[in-house]
Protein backbone atom coordinates (compact mmCIF):
# COMPACT_ATOMS: atom_id res chain seq x y z
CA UNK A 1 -76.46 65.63 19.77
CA UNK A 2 -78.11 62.89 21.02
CA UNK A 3 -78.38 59.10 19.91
CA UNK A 4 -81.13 59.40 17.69
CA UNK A 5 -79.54 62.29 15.96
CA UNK A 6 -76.88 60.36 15.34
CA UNK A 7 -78.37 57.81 14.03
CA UNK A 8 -80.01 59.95 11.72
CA UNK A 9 -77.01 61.43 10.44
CA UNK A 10 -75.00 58.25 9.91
CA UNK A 11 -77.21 56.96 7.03
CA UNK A 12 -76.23 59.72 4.79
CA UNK A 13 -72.85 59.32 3.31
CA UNK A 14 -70.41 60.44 5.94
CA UNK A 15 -68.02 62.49 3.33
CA UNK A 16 -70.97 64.77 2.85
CA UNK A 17 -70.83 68.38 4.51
CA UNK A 18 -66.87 68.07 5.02
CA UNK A 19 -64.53 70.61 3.84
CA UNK A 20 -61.39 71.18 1.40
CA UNK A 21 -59.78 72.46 4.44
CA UNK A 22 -60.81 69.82 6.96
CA UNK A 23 -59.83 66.86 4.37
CA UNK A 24 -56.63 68.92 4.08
CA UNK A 25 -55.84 68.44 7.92
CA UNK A 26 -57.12 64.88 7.90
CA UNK A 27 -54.85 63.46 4.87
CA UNK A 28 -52.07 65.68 6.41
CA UNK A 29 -52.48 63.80 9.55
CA UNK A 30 -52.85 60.54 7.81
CA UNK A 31 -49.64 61.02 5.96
CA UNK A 32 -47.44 61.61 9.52
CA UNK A 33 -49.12 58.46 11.11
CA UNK A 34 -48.24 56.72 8.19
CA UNK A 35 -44.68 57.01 7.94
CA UNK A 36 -44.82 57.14 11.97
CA UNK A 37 -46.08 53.48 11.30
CA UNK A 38 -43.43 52.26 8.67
CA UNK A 39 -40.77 53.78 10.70
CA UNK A 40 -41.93 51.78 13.53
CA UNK A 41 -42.43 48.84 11.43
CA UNK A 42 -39.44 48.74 9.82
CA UNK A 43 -37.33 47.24 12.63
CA UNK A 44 -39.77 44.53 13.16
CA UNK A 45 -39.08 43.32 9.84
CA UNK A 46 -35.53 43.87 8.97
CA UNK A 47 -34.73 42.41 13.46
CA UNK A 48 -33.47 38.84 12.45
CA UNK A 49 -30.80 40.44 9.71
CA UNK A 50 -30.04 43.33 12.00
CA UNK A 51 -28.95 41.73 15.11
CA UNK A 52 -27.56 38.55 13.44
CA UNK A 53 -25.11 41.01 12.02
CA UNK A 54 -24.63 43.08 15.19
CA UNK A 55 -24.33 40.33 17.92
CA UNK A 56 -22.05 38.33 15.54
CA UNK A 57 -22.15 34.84 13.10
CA UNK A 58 -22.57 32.79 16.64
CA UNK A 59 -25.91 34.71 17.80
CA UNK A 60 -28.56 31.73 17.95
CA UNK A 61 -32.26 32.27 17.56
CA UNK A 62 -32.17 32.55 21.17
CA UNK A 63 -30.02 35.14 21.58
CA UNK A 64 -31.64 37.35 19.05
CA UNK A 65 -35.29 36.90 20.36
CA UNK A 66 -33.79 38.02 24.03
CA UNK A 67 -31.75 41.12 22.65
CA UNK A 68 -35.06 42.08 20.33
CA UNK A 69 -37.13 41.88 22.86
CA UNK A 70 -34.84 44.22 24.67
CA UNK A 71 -34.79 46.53 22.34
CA UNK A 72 -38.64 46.44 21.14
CA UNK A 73 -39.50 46.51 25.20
CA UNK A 74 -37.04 50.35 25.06
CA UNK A 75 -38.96 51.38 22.17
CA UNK A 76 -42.06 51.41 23.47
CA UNK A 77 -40.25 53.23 26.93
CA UNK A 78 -39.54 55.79 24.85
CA UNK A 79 -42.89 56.11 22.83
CA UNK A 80 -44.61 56.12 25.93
CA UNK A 81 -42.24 59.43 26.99
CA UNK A 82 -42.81 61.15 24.21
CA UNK A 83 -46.52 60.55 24.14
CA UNK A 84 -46.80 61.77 27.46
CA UNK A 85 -44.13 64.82 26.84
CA UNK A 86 -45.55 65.99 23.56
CA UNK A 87 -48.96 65.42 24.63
CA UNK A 88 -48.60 68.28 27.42
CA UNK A 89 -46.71 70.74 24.69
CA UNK A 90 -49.51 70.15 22.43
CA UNK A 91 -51.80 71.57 24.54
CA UNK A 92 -49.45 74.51 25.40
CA UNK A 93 -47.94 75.00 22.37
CA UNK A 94 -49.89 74.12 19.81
CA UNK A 95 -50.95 70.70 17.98
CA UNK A 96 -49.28 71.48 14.83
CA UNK A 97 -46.05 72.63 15.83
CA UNK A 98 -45.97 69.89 18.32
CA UNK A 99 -46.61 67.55 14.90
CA UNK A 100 -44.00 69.22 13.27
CA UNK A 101 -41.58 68.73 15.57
CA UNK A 102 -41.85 64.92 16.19
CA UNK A 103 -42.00 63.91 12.63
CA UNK A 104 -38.40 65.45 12.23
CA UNK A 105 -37.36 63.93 15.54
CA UNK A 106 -38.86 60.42 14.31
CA UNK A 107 -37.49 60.34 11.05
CA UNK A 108 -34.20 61.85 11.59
CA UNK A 109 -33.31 58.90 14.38
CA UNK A 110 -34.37 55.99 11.57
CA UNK A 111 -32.23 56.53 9.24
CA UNK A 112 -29.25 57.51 12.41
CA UNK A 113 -29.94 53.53 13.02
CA UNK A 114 -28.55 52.61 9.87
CA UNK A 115 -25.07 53.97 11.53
CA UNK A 116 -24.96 51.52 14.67
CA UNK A 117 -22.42 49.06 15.30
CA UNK A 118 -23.86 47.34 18.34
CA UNK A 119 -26.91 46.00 19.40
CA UNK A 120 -27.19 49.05 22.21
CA UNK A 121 -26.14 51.77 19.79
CA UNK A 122 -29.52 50.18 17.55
CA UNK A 123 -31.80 50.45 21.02
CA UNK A 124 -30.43 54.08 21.87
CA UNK A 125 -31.45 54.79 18.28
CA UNK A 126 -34.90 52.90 18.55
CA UNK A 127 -35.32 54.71 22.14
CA UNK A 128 -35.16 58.33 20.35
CA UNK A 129 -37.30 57.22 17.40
CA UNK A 130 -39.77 56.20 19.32
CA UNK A 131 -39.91 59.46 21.36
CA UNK A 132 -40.98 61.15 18.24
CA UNK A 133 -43.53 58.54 17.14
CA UNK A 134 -45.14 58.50 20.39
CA UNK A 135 -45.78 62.68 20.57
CA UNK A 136 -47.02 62.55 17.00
CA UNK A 137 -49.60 60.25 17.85
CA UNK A 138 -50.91 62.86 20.35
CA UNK A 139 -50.45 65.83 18.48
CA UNK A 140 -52.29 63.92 15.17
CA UNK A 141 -55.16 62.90 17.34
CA UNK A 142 -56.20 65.64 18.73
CA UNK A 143 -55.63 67.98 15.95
CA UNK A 144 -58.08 65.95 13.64
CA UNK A 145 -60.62 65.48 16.09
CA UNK A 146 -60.84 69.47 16.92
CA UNK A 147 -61.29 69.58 13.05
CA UNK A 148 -63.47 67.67 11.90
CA UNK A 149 -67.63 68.14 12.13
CA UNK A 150 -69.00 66.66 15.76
CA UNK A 151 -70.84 63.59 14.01
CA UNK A 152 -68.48 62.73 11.57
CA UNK A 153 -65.33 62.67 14.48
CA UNK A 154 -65.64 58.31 14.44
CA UNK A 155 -65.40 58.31 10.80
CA UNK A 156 -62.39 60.66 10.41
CA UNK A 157 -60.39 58.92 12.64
CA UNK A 158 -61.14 55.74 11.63
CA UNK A 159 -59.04 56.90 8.21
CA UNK A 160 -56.63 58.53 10.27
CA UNK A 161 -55.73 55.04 11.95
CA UNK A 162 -55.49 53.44 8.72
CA UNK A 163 -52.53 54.99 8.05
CA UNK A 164 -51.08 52.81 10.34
CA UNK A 165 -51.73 49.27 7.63
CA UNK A 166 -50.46 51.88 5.37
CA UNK A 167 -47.36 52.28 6.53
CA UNK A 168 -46.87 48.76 7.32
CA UNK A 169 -47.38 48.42 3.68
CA UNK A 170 -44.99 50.83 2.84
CA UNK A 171 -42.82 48.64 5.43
CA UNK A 172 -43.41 45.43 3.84
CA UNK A 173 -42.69 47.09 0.29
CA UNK A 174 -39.36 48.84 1.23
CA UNK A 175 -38.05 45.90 2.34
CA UNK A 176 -39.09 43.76 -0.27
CA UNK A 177 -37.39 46.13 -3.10
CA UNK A 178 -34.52 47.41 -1.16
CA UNK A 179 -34.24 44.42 1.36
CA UNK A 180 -31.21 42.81 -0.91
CA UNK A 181 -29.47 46.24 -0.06
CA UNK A 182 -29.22 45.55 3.41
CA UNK A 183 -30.92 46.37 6.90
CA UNK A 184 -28.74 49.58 6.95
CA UNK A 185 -30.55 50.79 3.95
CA UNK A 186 -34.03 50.01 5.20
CA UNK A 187 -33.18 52.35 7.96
CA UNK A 188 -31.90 54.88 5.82
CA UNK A 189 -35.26 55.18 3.72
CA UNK A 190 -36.74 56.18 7.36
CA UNK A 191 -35.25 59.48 6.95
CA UNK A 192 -37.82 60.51 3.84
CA UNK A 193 -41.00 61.47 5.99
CA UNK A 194 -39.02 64.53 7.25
CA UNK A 195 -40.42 65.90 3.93
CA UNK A 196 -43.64 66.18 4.74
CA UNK A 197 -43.47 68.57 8.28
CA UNK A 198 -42.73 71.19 4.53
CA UNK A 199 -46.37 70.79 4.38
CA UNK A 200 -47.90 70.90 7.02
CA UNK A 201 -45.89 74.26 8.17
CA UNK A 202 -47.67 75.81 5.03
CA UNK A 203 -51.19 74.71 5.20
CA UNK A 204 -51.60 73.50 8.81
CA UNK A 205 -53.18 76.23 11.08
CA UNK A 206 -53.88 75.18 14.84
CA UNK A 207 -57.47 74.37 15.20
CA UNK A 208 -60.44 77.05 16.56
CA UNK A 209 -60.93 75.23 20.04
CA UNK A 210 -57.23 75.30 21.03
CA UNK A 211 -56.78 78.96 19.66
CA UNK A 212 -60.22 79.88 22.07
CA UNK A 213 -58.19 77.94 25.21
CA UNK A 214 -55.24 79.59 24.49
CA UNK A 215 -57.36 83.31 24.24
CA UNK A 216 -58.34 82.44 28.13
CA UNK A 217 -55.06 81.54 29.17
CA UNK A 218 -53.54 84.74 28.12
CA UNK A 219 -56.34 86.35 30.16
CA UNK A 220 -55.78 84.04 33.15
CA UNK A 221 -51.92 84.77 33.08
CA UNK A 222 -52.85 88.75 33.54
CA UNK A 223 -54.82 88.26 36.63
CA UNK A 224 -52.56 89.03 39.71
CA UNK A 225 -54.33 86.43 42.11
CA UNK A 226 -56.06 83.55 40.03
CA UNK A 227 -58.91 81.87 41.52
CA UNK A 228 -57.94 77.65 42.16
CA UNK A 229 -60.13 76.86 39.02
CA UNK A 230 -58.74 79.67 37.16
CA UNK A 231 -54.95 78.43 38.06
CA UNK A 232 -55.70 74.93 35.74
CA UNK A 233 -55.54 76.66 32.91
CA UNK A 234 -51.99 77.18 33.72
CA UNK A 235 -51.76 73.70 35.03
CA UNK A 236 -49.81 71.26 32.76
CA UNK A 237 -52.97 68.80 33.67
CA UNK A 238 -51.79 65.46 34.47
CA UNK A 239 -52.75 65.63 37.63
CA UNK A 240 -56.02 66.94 36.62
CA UNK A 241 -56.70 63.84 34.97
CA UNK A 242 -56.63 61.88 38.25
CA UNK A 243 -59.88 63.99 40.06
CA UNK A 244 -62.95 62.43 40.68
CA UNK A 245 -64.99 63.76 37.45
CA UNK A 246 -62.07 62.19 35.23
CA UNK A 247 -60.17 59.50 37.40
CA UNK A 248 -62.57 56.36 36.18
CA UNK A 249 -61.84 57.83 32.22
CA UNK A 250 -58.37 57.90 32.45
CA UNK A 251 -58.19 54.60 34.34
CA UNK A 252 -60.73 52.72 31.99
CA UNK A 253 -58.58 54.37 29.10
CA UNK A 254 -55.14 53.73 30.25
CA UNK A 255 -56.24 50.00 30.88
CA UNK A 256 -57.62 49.59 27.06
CA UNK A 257 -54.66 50.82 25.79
CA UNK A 258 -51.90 48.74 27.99
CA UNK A 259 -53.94 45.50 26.59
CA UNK A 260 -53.95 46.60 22.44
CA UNK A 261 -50.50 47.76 22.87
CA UNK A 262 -49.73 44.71 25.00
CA UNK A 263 -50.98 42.32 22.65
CA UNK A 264 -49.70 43.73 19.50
CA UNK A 265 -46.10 44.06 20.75
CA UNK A 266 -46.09 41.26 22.70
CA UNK A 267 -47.52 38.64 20.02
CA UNK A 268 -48.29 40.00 16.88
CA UNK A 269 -45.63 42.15 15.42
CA UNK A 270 -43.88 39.09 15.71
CA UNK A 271 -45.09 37.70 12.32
CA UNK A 272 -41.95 38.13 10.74
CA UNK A 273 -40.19 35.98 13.63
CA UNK A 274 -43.27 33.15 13.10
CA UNK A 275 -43.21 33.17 9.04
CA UNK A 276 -39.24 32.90 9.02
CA UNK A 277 -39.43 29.77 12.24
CA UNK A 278 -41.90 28.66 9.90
CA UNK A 279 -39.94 28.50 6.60
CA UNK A 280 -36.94 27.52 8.16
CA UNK A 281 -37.06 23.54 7.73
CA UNK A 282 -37.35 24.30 3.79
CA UNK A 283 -33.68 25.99 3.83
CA UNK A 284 -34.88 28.86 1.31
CA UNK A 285 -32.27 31.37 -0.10
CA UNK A 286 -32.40 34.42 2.14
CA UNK A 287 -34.81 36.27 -0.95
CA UNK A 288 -37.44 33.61 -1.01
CA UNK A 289 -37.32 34.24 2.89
CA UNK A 290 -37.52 38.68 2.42
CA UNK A 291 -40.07 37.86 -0.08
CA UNK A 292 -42.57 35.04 2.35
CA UNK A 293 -42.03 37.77 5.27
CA UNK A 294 -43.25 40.74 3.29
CA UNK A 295 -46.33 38.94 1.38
CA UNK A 296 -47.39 37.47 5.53
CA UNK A 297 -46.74 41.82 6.99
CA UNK A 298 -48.78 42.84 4.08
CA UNK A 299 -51.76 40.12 4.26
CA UNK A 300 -52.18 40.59 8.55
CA UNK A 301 -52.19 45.07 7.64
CA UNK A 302 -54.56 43.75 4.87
CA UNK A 303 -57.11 42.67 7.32
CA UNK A 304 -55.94 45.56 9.65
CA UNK A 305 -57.06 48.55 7.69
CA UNK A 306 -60.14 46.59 7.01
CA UNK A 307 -60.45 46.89 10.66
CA UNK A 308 -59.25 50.39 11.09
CA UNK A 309 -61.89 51.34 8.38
CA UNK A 310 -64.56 49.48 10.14
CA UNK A 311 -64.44 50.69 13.64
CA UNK A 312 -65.68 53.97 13.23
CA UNK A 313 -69.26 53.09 11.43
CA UNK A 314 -69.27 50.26 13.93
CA UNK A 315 -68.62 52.48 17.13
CA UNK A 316 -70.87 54.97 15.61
CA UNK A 317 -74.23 51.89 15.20
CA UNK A 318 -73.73 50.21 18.62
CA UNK A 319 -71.53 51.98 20.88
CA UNK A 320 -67.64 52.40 21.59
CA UNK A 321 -67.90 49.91 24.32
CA UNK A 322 -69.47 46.76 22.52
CA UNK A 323 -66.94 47.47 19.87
CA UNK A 324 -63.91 47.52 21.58
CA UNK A 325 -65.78 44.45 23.14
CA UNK A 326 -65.86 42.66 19.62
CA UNK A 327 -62.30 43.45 18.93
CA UNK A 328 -61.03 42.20 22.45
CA UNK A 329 -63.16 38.88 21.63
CA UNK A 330 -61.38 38.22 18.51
CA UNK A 331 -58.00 39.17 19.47
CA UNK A 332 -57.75 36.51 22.02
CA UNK A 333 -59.68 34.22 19.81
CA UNK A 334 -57.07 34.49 16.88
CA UNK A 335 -53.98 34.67 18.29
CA UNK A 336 -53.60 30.62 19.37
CA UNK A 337 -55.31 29.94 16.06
CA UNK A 338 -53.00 32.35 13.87
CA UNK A 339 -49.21 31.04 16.01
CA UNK A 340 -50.44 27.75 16.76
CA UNK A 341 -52.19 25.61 15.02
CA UNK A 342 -50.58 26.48 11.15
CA UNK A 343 -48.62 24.00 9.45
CA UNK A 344 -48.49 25.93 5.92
CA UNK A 345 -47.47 28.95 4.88
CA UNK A 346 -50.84 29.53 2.96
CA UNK A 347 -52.87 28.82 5.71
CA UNK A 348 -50.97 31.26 7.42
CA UNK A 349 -51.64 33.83 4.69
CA UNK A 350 -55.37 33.18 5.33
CA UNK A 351 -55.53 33.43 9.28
CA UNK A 352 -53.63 36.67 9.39
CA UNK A 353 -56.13 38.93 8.08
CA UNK A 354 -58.75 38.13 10.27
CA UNK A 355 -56.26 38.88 13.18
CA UNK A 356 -55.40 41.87 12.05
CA UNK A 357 -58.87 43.37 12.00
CA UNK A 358 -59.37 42.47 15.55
CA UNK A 359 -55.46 42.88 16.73
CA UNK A 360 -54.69 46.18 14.81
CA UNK A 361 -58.48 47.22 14.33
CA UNK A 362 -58.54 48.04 18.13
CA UNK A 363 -56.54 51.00 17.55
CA UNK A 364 -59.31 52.61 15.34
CA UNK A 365 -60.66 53.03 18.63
CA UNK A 366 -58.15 55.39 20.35
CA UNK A 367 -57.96 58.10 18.45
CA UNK A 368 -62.06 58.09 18.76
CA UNK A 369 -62.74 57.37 22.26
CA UNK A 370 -59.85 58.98 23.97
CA UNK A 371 -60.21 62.31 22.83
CA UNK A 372 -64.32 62.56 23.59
CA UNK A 373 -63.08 62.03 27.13
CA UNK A 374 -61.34 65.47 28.27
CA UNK A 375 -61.90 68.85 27.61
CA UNK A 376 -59.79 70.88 24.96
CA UNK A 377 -57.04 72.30 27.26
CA UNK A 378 -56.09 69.05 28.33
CA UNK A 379 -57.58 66.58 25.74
CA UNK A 380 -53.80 66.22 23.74
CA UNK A 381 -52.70 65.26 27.41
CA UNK A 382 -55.08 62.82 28.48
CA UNK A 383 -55.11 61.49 25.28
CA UNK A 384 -51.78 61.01 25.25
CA UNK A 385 -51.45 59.75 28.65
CA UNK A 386 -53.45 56.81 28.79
CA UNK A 387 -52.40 56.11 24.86
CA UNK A 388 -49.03 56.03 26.85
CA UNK A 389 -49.34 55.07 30.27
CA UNK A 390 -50.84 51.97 28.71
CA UNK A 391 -47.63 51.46 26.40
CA UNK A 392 -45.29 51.93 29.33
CA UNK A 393 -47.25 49.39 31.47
CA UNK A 394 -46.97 47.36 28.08
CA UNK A 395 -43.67 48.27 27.58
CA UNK A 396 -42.21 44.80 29.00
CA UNK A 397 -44.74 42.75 26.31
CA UNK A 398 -41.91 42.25 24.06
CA UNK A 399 -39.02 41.20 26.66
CA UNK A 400 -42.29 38.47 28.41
CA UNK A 401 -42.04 37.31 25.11
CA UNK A 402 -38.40 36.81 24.24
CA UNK A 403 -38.35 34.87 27.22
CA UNK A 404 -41.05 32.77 26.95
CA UNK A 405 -40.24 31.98 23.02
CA UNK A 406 -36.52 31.62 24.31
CA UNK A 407 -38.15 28.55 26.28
CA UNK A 408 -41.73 27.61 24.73
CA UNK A 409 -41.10 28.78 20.79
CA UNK A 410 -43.28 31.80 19.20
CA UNK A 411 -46.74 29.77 18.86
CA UNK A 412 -47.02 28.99 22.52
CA UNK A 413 -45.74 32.47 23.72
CA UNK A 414 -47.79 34.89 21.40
CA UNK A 415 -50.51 32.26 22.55
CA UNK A 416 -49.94 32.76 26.14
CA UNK A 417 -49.30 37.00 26.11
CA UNK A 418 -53.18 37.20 23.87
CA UNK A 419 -54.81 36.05 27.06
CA UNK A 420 -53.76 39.86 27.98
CA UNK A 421 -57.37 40.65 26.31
CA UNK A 422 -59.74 39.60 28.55
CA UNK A 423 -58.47 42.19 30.91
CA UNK A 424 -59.62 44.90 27.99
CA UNK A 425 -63.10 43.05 28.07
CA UNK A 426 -63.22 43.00 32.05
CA UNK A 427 -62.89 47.13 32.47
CA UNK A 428 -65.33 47.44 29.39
CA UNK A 429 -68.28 47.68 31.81
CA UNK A 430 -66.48 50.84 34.06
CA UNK A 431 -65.85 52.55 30.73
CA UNK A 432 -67.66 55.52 29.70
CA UNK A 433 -69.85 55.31 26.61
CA UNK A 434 -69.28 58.66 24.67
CA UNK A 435 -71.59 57.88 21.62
CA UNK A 436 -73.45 60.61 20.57
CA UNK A 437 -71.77 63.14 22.78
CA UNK A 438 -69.77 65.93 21.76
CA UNK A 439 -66.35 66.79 22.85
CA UNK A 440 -66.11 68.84 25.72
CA UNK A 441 -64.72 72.24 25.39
């Protein structure tokens, strides 16, 4: 379809010509990534409780930003594996099975946190989590955009990403009715998304393109001497994703990635660490202070689905470059003017939205752009891979930043780690534009 076509068909209301079956898949999807995002969220919120009760009365501030940056920096280690593990067995195996199978792994391994007894039992917990959240992410992806009609691809997973504010908001709302129960119960509630893998087993069928790639690898495992290009079908693909044709897309996509998940877990999942610095010279009762944290978690997801919502129709009018452009732009714009310059909780409350829908809206873009780059029998991989790469190069975000707030406080830090974005806006220009194209079989 070319541009024009597209432009044609974006000024009729996107919803139109979809079916029961593909909004089935979609809201499916949308309900894994969002309790893949409040299970992820969750320790972010309840870390200052959960480590001042594990390390002991006598852990400082400083102590508990160095051991939670630890232990965010092995979470996103072990995303990062599973993205890249489960991405490859969703393209063997199937993209929902593989979605079945990380939702239990994610789920079962939040609520196991709610058993540790040391800071390292928490991490090994976190590590295992994360494993599960990271191959969901791949499976999800990939499985909505084989669904869903060519034009409407942007659109669709601009929703799907929203789940992520969603389950921040879930997040935020846990812990503000259950967060007088403890940070062991918060954890425990993680357990509850296992639920839904029930429903997808019974109304989830793989999609058309990966059942016609899996057709002509069956016939490519019956021939007794495989030509070289009829031996990658049987290839596992990562190193396919390094030839000339697709080297510059999985570079350009790898290096988008590593600077949203860079600057996210580096500087702005800390928002509960800034709001409670903040509140601290008031000496509010430990409620007051559950209370201020959830209200700031759900105003920044506030202004991030308003930016998961808007990427697609953006993307879709002026390109996916110029729009992960925009969102770059603001990122590093926001982030001094967010941890910085506040003096008030209420101003606070009013600068977070606008970073989230540059900070969290940048993920709209992922689950658009990276799988219009590969072909079907290896678009879960590459997706996942740079998705993934990215997070492992990122993975040391959150340890860079319990150092440098161990030395220069939160507001200079998160300051210092957004400068990560004008790397994102420097490889815009070798990025491929896919707008208007369809995916590759």
């Amino acid at each position: 379809m070319t541009g024009a076509d597209a432009d044609e068909e974006n000024r009729r209301p996107w919803w139109k010509g979809v079916t029961g079956y593909q909004w089935l898949v979609l809201i499916v999807a949308w309900l894994g990534w969002v309790f893949d995002s409040m299970d992820s969220t969750l320790y972010a919120i309840v870390l200052h409780p959960a480590l001042h009760d594990l390390l002991g009365a006598a852990a400082s501030t400083g102590d508990i930003e160095w051991y939670g940056g630890i232990i965010f920096s092995i979470f996103l280690i072990g995303w990062a594996l599973g993205g890249l593990l489960f991405g490859v067995l969703a393209d063997h195996f199937g993209r929902t099975k593989t979605l079945i199978l990380t939702i239990l792994i994610y789920s079962l391994f939040t609520g196991m946190a709610a058993l540790s007894h040391s800071w390292w039992e928490l991490a090994l917990y976190r590590l295992l989590t994360a494993v599960g959240i990271g191959g969901e992410w791949a499976a999800g992806a990939a499985l909505v955009a084989e669904t869903w009609p060519e034009v409407k691809r942007a659109r669709a997973a601009g929703v799907l990403q929203s789940a992520w504010a969603g389950g921040f908001f879930f997040a935020a709302l846990i812990n503000l009715l259950f967060g007088g129960y403890g940070w062991r119960a918060i954890f425990l509630i993680g357990i509850f998304p296992a639920l839904i893998t029930l429903i997808i087993r019974a109304v989830v069928k793989e999609p058309d393109r990966w059942l016609k790639v899996q057709r002509e690898r069956e016939r490519v495992r019956r021939i007794t001497l495989p030509t070289d290009e009829e031996a990658e079908w049987l290839s596992p693909g990562l190193g396919r994703l390094f030839r000339p044709d697709l080297r510059r897309k999985t570079v350009s996509g790898t290096t988008l990635a590593f600077v949203a998940v860079f600057g996210l877990w580096g500087a702005t999942n800390w928002t509960p660490t800034l709001i409670r610095e903040l509140l601290a010279p008031r000496h509010l009762d430990p409620d007051t202070i559950t209370r201020s944290v959830s209200y700031a978690v759900m105003s920044l997801n506030a202004g991030a689905l308003a930016g998961y919502l808007a990427f697609g129709p953006i993307a879709d009018r002026i390109g996916r470059r110029p729009t992960f452009f925009l969102m770059c732009l603001g990122s590093v714009v926001m982030l001094p003017l967010t941890f910085l310059t506040p003096k008030s909780y209420g101003l606070v409350l009013g600068l977070l939205p606008v970073l989230g829908f540059f900070n969290n809206g940048i993920f709209s873009g992922f689950p658009i752009y990276l799988p219009e780059l590969y072909p079907t029998r290896i678009r879960a991989t590459g997706a996942g891979f740079c998705f993934n790469a990215g997070r492992i190069l990122a993975s040391g975000a959150p340890f860079i930043k319990g150092v440098l707030g161990s030395f220069f406080g939160p507001g200079v830090a998160t300051s210092l780690i957004g400068l990560i974005y004008l790397l994102g806006i420097a490889v815009l220009p070798f990025a491929p534009e896919t707008r208007g194209r369809p995916l590759p079989d």
